[in-house]
C-alpha atoms as a PDB file:
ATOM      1  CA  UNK A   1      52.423 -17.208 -18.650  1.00  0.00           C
ATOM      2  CA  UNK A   2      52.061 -14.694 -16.182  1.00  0.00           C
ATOM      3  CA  UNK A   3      48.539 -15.015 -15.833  1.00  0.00           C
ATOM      4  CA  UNK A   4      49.322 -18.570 -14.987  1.00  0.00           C
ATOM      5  CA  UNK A   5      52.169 -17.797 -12.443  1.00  0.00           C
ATOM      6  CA  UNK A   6      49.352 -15.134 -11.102  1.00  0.00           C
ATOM      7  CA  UNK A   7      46.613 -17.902 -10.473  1.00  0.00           C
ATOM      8  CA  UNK A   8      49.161 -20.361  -8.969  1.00  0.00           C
ATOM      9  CA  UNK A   9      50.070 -18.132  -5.919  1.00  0.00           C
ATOM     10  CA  UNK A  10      47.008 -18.547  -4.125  1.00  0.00           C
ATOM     11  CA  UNK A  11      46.076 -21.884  -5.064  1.00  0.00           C
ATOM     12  CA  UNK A  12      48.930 -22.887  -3.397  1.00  0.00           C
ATOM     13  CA  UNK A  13      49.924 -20.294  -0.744  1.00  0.00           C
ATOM     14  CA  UNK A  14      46.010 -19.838   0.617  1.00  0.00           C
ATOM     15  CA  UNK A  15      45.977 -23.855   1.548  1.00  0.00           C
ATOM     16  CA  UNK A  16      49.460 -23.711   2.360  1.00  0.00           C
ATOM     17  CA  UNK A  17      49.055 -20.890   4.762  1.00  0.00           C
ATOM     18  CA  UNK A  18      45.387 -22.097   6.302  1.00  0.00           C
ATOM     19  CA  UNK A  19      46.438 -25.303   6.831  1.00  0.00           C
ATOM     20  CA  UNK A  20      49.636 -25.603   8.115  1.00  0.00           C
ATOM     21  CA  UNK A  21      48.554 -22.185  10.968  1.00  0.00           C
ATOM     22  CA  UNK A  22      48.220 -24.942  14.312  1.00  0.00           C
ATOM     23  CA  UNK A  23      44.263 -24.775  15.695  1.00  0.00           C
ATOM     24  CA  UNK A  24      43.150 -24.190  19.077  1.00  0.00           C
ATOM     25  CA  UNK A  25      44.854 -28.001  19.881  1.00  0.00           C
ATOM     26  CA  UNK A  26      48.544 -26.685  18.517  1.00  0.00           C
ATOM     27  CA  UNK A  27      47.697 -29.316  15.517  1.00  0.00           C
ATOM     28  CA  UNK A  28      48.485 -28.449  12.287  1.00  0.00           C
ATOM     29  CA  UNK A  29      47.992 -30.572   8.955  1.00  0.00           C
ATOM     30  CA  UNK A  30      50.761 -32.794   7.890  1.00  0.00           C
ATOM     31  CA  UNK A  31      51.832 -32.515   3.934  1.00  0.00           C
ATOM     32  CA  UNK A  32      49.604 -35.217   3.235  1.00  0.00           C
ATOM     33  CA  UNK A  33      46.533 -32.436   3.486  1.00  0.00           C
ATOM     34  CA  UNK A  34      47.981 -29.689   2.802  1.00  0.00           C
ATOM     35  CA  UNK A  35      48.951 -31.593  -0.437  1.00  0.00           C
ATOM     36  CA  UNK A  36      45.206 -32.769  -0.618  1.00  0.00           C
ATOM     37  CA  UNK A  37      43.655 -28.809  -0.078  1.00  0.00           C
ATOM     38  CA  UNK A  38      46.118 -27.337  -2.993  1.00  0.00           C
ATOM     39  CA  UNK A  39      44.812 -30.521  -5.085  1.00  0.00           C
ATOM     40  CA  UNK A  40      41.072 -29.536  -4.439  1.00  0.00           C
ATOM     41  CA  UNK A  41      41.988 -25.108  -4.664  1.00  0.00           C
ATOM     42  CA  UNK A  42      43.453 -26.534  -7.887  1.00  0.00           C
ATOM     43  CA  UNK A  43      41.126 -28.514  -9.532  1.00  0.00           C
ATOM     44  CA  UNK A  44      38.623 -25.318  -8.410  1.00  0.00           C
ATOM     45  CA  UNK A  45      40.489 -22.915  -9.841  1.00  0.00           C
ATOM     46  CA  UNK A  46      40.940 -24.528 -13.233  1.00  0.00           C
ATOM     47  CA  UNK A  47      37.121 -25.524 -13.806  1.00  0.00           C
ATOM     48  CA  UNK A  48      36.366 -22.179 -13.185  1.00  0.00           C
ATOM     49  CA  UNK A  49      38.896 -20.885 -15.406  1.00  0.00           C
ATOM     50  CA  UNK A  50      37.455 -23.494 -18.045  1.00  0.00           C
ATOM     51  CA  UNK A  51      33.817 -22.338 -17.494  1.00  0.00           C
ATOM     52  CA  UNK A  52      34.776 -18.605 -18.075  1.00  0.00           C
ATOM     53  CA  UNK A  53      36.538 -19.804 -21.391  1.00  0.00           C
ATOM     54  CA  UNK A  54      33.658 -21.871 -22.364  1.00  0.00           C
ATOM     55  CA  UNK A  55      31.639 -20.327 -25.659  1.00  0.00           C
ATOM     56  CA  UNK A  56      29.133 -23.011 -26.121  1.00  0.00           C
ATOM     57  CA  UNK A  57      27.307 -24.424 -23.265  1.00  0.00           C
ATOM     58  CA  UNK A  58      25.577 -27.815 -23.890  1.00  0.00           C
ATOM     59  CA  UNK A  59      24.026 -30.416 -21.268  1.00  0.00           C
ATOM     60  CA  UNK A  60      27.495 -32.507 -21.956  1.00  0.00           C
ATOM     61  CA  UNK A  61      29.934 -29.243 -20.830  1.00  0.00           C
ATOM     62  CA  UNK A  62      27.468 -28.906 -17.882  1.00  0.00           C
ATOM     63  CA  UNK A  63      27.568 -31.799 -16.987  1.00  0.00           C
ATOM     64  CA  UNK A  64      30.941 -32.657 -16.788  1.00  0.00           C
ATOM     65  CA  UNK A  65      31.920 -29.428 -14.936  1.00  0.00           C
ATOM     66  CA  UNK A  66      29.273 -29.445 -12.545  1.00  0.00           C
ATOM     67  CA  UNK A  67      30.064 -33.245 -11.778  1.00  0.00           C
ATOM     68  CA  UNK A  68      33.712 -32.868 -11.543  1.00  0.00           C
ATOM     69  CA  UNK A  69      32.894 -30.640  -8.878  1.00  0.00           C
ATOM     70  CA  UNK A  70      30.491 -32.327  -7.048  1.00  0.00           C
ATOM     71  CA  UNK A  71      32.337 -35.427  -7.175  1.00  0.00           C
ATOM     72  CA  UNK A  72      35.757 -34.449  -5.719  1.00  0.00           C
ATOM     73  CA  UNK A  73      35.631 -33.925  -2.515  1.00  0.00           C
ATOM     74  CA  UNK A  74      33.070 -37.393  -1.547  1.00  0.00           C
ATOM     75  CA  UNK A  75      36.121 -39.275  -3.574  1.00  0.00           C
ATOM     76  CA  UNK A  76      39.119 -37.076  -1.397  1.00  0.00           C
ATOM     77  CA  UNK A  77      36.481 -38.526   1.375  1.00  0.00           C
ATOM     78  CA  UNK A  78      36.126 -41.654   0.611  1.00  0.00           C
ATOM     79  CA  UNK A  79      39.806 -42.537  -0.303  1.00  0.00           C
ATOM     80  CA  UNK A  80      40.935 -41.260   3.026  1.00  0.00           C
ATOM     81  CA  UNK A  81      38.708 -43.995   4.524  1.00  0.00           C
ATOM     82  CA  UNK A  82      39.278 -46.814   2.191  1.00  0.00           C
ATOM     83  CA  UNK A  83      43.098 -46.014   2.215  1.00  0.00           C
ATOM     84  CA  UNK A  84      43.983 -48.437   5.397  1.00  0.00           C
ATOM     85  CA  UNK A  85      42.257 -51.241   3.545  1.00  0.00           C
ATOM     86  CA  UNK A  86      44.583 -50.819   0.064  1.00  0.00           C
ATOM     87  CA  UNK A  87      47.875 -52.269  -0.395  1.00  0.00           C
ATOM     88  CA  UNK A  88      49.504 -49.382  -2.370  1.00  0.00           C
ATOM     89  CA  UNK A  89      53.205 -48.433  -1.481  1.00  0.00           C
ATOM     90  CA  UNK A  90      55.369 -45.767  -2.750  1.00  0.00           C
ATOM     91  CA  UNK A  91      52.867 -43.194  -2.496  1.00  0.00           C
ATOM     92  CA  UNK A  92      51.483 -40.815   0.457  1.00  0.00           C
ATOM     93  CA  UNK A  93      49.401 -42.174   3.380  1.00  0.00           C
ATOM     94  CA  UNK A  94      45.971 -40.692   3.079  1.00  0.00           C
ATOM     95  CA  UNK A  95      44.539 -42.265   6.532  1.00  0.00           C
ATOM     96  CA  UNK A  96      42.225 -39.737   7.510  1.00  0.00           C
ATOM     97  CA  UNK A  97      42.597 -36.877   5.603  1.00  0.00           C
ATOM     98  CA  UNK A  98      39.325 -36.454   4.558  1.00  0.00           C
ATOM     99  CA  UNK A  99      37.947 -36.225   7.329  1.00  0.00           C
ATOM    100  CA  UNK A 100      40.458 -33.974   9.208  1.00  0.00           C
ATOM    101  CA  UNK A 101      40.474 -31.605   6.464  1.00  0.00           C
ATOM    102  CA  UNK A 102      36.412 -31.253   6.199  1.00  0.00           C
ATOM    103  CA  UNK A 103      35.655 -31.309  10.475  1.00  0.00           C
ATOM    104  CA  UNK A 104      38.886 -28.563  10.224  1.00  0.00           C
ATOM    105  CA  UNK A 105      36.463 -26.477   7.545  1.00  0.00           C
ATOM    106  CA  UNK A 106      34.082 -26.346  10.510  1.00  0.00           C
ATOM    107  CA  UNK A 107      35.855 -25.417  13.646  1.00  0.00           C
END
């Protein structure tokens, strides 16, 4: 449990903090991204936790963590583009966050 507790602090405060500092422009990220970054630290955090726990390797565990991985942030991308075009309510607007969370990895 404390371990747990431990790991959460900067999964959340490290995105929290980064993102929500305004850049040169005085813009910061809305809750939207910020929501979006602790999703990705997150999802991070806990495959590596799983691959330090993992025993037995096989092509299937590999492939599955590795792809997990390398699939996450081209969908975060490619929601935040296809979002306008989607009819969902009830649920946060994700117009553009993909792409103002990468360009803001490379100011």
């Amino acid at each position: 449990m404390v371990a747990g507790t431990w790991h959460s602090l900067p999964v959340y405060f490290l995105p929290w903090y980064t993102l929500t500092t305004p850049d040169r422009n005085g813009l910061a990220q809305d809750l939207s991204g910020t929501g979006t970054a602790v999703f990705i630290a997150l999802t991070f955090a806990v495959t590596l936790k799983l691959c330090v726990r993992t025993h037995a390797w096989s092509w299937i565990t590999h492939l599955v963590y590795w792809l997990s991985v390398a699939l996450l942030l081209p969908f975060v991308y490619v929601i935040s583009i296809l979002w306008p075009r989607t009819d969902i309510s009830g649920v946060a607007d994700m117009t553009g966050v993909g792409s103002s969370l990468f360009s803001r990895w490379v100011d």
